[in-house]
N, C-alpha and C. Protein backbone atom coordinates (compact mmCIF):
# COMPACT_ATOMS: atom_id res chain seq x y z
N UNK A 1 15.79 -20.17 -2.41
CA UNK A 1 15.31 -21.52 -2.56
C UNK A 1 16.36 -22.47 -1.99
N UNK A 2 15.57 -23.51 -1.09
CA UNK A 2 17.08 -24.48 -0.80
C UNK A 2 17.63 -25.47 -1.24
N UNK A 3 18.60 -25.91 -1.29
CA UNK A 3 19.07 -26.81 -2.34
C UNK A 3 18.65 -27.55 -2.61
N UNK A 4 17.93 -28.70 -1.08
CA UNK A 4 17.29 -30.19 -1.32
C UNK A 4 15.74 -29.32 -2.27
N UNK A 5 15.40 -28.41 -2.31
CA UNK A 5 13.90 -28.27 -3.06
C UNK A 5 14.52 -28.34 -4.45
N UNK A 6 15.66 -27.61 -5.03
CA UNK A 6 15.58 -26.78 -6.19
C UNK A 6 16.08 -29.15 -6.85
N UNK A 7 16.50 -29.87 -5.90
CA UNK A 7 16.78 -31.28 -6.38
C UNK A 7 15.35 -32.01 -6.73
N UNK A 8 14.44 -31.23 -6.01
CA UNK A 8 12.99 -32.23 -6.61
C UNK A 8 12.48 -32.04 -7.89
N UNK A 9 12.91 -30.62 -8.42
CA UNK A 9 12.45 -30.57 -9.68
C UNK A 9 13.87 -30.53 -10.63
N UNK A 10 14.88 -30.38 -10.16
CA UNK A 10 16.40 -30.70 -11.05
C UNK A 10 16.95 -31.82 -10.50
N UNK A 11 17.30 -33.48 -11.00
CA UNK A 11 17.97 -34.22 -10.40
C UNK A 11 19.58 -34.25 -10.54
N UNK A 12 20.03 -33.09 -11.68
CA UNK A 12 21.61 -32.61 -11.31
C UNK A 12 21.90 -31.41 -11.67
N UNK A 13 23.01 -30.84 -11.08
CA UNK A 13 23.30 -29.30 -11.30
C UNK A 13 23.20 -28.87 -12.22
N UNK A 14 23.34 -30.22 -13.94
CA UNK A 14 23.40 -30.00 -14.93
C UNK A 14 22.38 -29.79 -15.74
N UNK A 15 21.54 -30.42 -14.77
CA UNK A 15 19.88 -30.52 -15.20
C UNK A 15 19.47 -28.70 -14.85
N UNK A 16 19.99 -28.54 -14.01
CA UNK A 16 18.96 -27.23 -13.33
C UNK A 16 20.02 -26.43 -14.43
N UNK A 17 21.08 -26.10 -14.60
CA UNK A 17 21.70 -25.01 -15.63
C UNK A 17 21.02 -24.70 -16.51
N UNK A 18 20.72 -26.23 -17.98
CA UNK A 18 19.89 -26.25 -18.36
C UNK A 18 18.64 -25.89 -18.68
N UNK A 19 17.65 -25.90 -17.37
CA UNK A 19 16.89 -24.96 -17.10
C UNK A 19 16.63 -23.87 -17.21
N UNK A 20 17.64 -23.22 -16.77
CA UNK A 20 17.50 -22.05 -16.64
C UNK A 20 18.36 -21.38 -18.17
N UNK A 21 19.35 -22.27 -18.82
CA UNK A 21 19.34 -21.61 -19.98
C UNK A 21 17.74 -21.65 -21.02
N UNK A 22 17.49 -22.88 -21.05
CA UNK A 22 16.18 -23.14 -21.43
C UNK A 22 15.43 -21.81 -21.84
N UNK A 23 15.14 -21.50 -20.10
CA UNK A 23 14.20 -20.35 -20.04
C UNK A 23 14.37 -19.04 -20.62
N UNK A 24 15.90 -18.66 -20.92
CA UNK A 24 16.48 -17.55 -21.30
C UNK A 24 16.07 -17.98 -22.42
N UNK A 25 16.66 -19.13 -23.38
CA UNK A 25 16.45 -19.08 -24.66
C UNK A 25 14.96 -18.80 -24.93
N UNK A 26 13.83 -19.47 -24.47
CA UNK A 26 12.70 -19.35 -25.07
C UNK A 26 12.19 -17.66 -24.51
N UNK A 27 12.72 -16.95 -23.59
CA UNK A 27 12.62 -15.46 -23.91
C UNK A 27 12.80 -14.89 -25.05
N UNK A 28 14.32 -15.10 -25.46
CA UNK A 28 14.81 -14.76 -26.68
C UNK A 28 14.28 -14.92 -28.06
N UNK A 29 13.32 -16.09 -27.78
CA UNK A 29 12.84 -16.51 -29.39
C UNK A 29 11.40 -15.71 -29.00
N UNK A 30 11.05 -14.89 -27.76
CA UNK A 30 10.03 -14.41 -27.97
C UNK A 30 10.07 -12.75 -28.43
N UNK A 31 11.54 -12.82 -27.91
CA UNK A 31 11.82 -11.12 -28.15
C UNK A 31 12.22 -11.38 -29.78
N UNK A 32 12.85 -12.15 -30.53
CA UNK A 32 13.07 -12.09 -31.94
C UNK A 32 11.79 -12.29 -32.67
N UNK A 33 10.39 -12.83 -31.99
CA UNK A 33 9.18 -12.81 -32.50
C UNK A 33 8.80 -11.33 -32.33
N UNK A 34 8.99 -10.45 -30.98
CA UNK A 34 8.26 -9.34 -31.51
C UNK A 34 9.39 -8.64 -32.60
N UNK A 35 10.74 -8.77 -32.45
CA UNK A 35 10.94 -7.93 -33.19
C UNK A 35 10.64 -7.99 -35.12
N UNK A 36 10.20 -9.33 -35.14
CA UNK A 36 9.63 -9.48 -36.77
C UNK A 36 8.40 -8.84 -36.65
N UNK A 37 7.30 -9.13 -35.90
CA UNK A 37 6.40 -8.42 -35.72
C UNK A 37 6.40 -6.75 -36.03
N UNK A 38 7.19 -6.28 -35.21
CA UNK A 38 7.82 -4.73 -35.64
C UNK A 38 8.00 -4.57 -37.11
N UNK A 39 8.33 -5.42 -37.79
CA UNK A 39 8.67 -5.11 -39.22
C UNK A 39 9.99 -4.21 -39.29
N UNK A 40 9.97 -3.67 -40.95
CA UNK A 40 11.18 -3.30 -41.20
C UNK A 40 12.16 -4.15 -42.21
N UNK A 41 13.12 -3.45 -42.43
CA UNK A 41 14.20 -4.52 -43.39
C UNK A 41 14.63 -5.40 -42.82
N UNK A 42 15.09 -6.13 -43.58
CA UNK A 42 15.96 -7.65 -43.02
C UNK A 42 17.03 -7.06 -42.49
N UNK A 43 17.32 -6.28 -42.68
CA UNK A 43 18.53 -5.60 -41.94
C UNK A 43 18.22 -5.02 -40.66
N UNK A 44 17.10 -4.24 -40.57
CA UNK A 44 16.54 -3.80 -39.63
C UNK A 44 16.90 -4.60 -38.51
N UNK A 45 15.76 -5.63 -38.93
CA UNK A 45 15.42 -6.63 -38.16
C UNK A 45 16.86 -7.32 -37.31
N UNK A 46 17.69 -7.97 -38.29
CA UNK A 46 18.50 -8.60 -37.89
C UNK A 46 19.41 -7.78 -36.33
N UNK A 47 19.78 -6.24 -37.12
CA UNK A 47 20.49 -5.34 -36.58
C UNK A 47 19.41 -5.46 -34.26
N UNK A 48 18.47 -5.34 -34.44
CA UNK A 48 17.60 -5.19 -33.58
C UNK A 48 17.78 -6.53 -33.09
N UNK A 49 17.70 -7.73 -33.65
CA UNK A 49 17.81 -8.92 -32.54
C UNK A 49 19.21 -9.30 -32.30
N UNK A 50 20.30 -8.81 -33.07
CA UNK A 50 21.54 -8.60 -32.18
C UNK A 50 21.18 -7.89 -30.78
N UNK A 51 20.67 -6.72 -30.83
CA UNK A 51 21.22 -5.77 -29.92
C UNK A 51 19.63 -6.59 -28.61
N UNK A 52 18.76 -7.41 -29.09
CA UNK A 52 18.00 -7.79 -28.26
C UNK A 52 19.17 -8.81 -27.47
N UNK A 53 19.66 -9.85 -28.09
CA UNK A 53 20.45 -10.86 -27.75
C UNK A 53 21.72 -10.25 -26.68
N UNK A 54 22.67 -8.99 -27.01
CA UNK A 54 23.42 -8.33 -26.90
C UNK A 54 22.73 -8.11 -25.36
N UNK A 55 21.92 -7.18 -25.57
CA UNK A 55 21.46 -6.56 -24.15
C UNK A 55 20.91 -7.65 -23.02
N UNK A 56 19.92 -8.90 -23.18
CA UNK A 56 19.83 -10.31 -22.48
C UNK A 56 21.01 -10.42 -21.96
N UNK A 57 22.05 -10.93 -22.84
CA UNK A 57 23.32 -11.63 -22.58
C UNK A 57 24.28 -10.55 -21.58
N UNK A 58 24.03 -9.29 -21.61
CA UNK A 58 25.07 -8.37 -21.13
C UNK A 58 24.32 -8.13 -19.61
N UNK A 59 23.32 -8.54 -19.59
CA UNK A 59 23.06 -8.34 -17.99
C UNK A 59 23.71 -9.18 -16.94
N UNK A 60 24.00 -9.67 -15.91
CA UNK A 60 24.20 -10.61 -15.21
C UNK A 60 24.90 -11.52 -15.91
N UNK A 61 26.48 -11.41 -15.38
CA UNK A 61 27.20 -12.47 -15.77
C UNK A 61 27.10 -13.76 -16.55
N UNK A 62 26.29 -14.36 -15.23
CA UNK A 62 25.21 -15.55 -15.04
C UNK A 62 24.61 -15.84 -16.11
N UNK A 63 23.94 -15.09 -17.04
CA UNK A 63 23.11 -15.41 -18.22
C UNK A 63 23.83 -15.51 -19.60
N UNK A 64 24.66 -14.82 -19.68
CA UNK A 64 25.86 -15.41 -20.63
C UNK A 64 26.50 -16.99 -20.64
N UNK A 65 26.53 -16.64 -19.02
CA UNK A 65 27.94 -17.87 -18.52
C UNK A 65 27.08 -19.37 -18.76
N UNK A 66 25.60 -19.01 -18.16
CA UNK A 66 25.07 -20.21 -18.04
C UNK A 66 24.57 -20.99 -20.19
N UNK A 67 24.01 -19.95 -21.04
CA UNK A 67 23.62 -20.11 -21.67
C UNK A 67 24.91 -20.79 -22.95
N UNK A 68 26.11 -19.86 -23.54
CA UNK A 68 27.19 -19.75 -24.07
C UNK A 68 27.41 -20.82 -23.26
N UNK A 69 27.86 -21.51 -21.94
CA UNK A 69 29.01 -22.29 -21.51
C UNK A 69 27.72 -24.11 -22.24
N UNK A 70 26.61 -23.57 -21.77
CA UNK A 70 26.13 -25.02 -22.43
C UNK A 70 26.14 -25.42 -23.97
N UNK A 71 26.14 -24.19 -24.80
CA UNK A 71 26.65 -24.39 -25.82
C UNK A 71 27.90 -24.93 -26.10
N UNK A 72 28.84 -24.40 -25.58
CA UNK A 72 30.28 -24.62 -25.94
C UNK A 72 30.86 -25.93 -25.15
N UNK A 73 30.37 -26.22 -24.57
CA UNK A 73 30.58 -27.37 -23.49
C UNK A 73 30.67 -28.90 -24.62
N UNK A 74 31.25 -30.34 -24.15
CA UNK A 74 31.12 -31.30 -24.86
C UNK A 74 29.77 -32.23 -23.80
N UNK A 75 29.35 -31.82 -22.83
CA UNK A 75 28.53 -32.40 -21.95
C UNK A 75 27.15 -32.14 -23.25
N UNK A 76 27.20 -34.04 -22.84
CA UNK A 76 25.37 -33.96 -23.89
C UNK A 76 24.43 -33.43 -23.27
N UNK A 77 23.26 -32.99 -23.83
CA UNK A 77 22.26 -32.33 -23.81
C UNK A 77 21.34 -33.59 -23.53
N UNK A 78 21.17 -34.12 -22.43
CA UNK A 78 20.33 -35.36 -22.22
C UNK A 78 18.52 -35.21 -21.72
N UNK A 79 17.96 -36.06 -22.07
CA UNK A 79 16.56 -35.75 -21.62
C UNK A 79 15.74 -34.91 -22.09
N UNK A 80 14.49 -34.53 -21.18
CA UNK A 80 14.09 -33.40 -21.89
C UNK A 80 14.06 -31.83 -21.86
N UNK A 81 14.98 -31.41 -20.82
CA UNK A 81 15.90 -30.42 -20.72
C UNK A 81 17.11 -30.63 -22.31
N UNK A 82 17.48 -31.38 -22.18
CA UNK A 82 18.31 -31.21 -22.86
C UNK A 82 17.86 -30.80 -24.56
N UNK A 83 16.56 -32.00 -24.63
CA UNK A 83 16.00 -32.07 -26.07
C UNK A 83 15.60 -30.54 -26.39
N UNK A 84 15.39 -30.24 -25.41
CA UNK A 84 14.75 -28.21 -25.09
C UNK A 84 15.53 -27.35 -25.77
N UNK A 85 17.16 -27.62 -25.71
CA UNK A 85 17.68 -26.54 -25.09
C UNK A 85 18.24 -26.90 -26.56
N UNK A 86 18.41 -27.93 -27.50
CA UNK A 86 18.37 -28.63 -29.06
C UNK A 86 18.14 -27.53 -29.62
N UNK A 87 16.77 -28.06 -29.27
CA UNK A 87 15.40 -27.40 -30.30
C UNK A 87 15.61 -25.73 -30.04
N UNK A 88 15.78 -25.10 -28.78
CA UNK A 88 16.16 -23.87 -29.05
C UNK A 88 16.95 -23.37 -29.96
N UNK A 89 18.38 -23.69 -29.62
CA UNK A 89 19.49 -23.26 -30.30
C UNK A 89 19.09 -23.80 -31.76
N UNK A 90 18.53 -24.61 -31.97
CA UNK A 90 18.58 -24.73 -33.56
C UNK A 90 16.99 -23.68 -34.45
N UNK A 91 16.20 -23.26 -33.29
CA UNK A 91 15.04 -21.76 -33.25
C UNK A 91 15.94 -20.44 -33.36
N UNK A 92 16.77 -20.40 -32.53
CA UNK A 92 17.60 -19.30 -32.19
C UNK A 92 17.98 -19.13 -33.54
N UNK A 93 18.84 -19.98 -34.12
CA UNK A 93 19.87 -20.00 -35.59
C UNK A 93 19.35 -19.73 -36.53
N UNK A 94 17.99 -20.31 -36.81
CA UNK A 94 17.05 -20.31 -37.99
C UNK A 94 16.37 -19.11 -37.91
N UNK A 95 16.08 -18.62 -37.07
CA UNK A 95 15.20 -17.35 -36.80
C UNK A 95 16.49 -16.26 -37.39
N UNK A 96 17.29 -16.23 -36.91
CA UNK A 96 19.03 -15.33 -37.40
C UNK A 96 19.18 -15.33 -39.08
N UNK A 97 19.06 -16.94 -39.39
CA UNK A 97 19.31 -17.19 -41.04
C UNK A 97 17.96 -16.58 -41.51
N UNK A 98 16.40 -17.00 -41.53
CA UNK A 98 15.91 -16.17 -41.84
C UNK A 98 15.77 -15.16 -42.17
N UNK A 99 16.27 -14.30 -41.45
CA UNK A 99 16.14 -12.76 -41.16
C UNK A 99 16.98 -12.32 -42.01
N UNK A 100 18.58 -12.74 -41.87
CA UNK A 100 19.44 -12.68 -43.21
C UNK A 100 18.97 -13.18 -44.71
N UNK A 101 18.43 -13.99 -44.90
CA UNK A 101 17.94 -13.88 -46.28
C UNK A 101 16.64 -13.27 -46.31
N UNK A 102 15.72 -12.87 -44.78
CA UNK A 102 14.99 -11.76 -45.57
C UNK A 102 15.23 -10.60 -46.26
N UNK A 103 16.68 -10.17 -45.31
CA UNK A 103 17.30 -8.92 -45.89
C UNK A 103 18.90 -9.15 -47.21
N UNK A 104 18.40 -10.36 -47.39
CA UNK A 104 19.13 -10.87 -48.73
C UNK A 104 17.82 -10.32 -50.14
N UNK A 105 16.69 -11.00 -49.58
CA UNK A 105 15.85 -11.00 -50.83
C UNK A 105 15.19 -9.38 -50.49
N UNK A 106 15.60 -8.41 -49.86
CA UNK A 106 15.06 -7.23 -49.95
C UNK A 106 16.15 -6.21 -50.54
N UNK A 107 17.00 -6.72 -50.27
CA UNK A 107 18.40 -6.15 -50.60
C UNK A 107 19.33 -5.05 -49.81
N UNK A 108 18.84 -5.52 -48.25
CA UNK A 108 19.33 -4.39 -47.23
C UNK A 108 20.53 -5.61 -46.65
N UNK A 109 20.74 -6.93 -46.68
CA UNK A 109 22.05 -7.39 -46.81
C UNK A 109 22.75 -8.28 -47.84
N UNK A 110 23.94 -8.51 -47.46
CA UNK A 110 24.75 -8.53 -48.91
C UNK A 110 24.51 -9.52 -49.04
N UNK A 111 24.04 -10.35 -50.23
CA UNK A 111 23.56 -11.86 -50.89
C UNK A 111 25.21 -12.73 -51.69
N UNK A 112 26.18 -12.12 -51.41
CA UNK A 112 27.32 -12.67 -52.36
C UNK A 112 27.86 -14.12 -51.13
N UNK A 113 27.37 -14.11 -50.39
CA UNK A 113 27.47 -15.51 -49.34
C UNK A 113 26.14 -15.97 -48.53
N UNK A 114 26.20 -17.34 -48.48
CA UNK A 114 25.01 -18.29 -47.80
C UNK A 114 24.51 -17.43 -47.01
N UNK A 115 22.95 -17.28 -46.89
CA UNK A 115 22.35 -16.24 -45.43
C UNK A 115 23.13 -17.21 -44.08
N UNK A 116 23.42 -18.59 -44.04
CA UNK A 116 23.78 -19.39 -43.21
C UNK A 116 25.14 -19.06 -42.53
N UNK A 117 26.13 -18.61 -43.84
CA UNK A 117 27.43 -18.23 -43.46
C UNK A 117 27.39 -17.05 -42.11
N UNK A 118 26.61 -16.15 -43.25
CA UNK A 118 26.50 -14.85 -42.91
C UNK A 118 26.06 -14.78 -41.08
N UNK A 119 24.84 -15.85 -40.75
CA UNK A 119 23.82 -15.48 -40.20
C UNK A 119 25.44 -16.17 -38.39
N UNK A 120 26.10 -17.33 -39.10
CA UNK A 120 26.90 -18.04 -38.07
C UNK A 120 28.09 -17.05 -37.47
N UNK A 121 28.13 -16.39 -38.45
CA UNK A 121 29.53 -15.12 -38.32
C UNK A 121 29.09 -14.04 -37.65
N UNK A 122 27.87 -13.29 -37.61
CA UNK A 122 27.13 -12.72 -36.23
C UNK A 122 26.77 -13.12 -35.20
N UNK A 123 26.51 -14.78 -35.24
CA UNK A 123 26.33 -15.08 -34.01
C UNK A 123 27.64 -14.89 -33.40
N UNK A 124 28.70 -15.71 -33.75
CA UNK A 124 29.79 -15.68 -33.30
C UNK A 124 30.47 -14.33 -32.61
N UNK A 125 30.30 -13.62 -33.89
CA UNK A 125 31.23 -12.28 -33.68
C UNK A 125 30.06 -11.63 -32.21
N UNK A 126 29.09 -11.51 -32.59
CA UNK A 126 28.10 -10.72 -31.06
C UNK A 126 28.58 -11.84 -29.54
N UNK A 127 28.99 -13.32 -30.04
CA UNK A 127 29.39 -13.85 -28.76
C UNK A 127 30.37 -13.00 -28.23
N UNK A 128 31.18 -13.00 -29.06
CA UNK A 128 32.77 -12.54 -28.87
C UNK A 128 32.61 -11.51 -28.06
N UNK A 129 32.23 -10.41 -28.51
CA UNK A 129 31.88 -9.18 -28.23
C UNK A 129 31.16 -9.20 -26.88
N UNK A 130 30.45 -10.00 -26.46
CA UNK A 130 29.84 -10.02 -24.95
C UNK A 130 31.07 -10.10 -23.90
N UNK A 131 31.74 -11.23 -24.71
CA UNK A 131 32.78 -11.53 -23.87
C UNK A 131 33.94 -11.15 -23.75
N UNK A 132 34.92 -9.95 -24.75
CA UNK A 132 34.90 -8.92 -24.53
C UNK A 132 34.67 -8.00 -23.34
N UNK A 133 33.32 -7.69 -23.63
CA UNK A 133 32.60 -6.80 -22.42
C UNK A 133 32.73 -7.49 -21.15
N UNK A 134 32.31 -8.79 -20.99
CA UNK A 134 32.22 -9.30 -19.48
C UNK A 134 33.91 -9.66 -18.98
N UNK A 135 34.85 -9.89 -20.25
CA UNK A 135 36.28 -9.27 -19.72
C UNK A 135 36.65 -8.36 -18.99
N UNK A 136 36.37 -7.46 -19.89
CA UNK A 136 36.96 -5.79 -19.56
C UNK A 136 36.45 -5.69 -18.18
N UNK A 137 35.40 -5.95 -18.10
CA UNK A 137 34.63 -5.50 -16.76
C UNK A 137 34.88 -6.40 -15.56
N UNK A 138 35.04 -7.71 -15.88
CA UNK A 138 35.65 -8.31 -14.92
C UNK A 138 37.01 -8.59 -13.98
N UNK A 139 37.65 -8.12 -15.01
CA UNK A 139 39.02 -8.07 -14.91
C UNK A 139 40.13 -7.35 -14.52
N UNK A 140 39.13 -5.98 -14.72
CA UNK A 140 39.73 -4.63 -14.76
C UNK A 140 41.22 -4.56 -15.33
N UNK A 141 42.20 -3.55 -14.37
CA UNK A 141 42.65 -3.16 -15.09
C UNK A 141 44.31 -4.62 -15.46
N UNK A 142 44.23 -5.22 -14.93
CA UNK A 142 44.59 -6.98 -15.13
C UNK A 142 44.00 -7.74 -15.93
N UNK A 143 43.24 -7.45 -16.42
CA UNK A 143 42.74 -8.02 -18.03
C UNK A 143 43.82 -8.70 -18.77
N UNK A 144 43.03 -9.88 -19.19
CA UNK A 144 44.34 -10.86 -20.39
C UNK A 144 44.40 -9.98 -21.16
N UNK A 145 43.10 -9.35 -22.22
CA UNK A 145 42.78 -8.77 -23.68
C UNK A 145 43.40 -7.31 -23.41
N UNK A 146 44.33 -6.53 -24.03
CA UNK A 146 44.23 -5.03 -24.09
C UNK A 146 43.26 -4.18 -24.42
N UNK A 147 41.69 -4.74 -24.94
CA UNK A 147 41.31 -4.44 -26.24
C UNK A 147 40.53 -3.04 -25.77
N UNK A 148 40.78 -2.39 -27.09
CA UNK A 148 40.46 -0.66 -26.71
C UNK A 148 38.67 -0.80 -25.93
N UNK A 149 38.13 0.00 -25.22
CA UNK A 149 37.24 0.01 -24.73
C UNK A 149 36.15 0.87 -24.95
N UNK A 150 36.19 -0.16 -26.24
CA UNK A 150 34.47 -0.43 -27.19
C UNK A 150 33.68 -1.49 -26.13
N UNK A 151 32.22 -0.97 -26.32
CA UNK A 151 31.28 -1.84 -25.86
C UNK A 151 30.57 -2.55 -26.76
N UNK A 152 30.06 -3.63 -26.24
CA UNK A 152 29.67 -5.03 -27.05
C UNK A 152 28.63 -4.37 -28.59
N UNK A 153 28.23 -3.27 -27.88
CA UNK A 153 27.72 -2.32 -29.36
C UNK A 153 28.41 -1.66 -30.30
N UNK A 154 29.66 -1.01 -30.08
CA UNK A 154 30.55 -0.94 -30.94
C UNK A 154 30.94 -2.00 -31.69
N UNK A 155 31.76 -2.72 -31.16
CA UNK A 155 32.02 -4.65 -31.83
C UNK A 155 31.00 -4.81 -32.28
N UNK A 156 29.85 -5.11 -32.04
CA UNK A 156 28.21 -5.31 -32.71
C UNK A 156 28.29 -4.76 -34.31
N UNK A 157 28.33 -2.99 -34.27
CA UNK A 157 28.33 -2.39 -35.30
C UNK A 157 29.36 -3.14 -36.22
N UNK A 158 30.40 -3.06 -35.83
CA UNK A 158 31.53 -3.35 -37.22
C UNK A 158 31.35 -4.70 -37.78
N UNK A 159 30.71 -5.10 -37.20
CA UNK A 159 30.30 -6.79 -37.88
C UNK A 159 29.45 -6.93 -38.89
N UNK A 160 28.22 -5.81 -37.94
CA UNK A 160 26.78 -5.66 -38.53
C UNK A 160 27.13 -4.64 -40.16
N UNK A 161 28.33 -3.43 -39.98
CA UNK A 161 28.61 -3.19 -41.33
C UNK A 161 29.66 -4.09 -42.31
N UNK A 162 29.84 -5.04 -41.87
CA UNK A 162 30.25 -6.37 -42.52
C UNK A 162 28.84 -7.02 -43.39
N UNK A 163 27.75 -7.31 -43.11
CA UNK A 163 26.95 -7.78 -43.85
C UNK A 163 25.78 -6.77 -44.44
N UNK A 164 25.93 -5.67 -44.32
CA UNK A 164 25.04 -4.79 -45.04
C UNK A 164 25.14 -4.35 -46.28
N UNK A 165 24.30 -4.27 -47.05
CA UNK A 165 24.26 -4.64 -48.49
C UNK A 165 24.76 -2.83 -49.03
N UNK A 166 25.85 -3.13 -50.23
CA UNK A 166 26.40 -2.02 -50.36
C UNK A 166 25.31 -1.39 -51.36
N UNK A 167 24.12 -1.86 -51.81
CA UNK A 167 23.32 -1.59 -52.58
C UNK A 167 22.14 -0.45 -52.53
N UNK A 168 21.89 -0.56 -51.27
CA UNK A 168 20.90 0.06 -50.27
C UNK A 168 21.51 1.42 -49.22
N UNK A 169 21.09 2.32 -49.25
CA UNK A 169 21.42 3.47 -48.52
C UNK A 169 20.16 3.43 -47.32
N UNK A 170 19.39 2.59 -47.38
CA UNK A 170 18.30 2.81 -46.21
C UNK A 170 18.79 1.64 -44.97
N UNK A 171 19.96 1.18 -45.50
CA UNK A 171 19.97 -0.47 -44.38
C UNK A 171 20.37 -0.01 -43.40
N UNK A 172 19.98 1.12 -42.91
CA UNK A 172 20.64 1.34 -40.92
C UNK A 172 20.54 0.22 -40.04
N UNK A 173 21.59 0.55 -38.90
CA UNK A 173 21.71 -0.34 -38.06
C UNK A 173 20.78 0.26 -36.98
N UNK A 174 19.71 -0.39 -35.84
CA UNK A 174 18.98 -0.49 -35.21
C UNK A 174 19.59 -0.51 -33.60
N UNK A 175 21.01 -0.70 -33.80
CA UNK A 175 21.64 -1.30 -32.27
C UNK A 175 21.09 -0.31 -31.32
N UNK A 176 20.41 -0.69 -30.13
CA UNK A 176 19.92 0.97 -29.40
C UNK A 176 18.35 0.70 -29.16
N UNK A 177 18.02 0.00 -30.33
CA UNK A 177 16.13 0.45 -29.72
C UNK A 177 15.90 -0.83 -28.93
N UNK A 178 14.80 -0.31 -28.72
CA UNK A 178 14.17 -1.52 -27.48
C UNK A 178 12.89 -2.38 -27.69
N UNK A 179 13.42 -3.68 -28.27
CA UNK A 179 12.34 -4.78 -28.51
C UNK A 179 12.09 -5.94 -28.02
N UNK A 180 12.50 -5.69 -26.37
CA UNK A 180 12.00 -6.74 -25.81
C UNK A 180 11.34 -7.02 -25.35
N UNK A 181 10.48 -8.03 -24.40
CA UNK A 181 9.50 -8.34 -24.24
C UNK A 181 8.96 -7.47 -22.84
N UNK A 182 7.81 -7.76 -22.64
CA UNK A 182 7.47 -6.90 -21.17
C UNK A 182 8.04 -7.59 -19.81
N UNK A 183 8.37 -8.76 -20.07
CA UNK A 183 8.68 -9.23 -19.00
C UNK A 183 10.56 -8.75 -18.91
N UNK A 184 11.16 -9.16 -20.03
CA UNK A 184 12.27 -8.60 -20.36
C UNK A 184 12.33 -7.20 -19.18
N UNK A 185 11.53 -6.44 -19.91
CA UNK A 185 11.64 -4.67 -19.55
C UNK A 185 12.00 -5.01 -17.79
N UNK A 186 11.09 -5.70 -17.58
CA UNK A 186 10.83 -5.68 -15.81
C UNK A 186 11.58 -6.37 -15.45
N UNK A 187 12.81 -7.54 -16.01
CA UNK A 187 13.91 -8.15 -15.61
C UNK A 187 14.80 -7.50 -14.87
């Protein structure tokens, strides 16, 4: 596509990023819809839209860089790209907390802290962990991080047995199966 086209429907670079995180996010809230659909424990569940989020984010640099950097960025979210990309991230979060107090009130994760706490400390920690991975791999063997070479699913796990309820012997972790969307698959 050439630049002056991709300006008729983006009027700045910041606009078109946007975009295209946009679009990732509202994938994501469709792959965390099937994976409730699927059913299962709150643990289940949760464990499975990590590793949905995990696997999105671990493809192509690009989809990390673009999505994570508009988060973390102090550039406002203006317009209605921006109002989009709001309303996602605050879909994204709630759909996460959910899921943690579904598997609060089932008892496949641990209820002794806010599902909110809980639900912000996986997001975080699965960021980390991408980035991590898009370290190691980028960097090779000149890497800032030493860090032993676990993949973003290893890091995933030790987090994910951070909030699993010591109550329950059925709360397995899910990291591994495949619940994304069809379009996903064909990405």
């Amino acid at each position: 596509v050439a630049k002056g086209t991709l300006y008729l429907y983006f009027k700045t670079k910041e606009d078109l990023l946007l975009g295209i995180a946009n679009r990732h996010q509202r994938q994501l809230l469709e792959d965390y819809a099937a994976v409730r659909r699927a059913g299962g424990s709150g643990f289940h569940q949760l464990s499975a839209m990590l590793d949905v989020y995990g696997r999105r984010m671990s493809g192509p640099f690009e989809h990390l860089k673009v999505i994570v950097a508009r988060w973390a960025t102090a550039a406002p979210f203006e317009g209605e790209r921006g109002e989009g990309m709001r309303r996602n991230i605050r879909a994204l979060y709630e759909a996460v907390v959910s899921t943690v107090e579904r598997g609060q009130a089932d008892g496949t994760i641990r209820d002794d802290l806010p599902a909110a706490h809980l639900a912000l400390h996986l997001w975080s920690a699965t960021n980390g962990a991408l980035l991590m991975e898009l370290q190691r791999g980028c960097m090779g063997k000149d890497r800032l991080l030493k860090a032993p070479s676990l993949g973003w699913r290893d890091h995933l796990g030790f987090h994910l047995d951070n909030v699993r309820s010591a109550r329950r012997s059925d709360a397995g972790a899910v990291v591994g199966h495949d619940f994304l969307t069809e379009e996903a698959r064909e990405a």
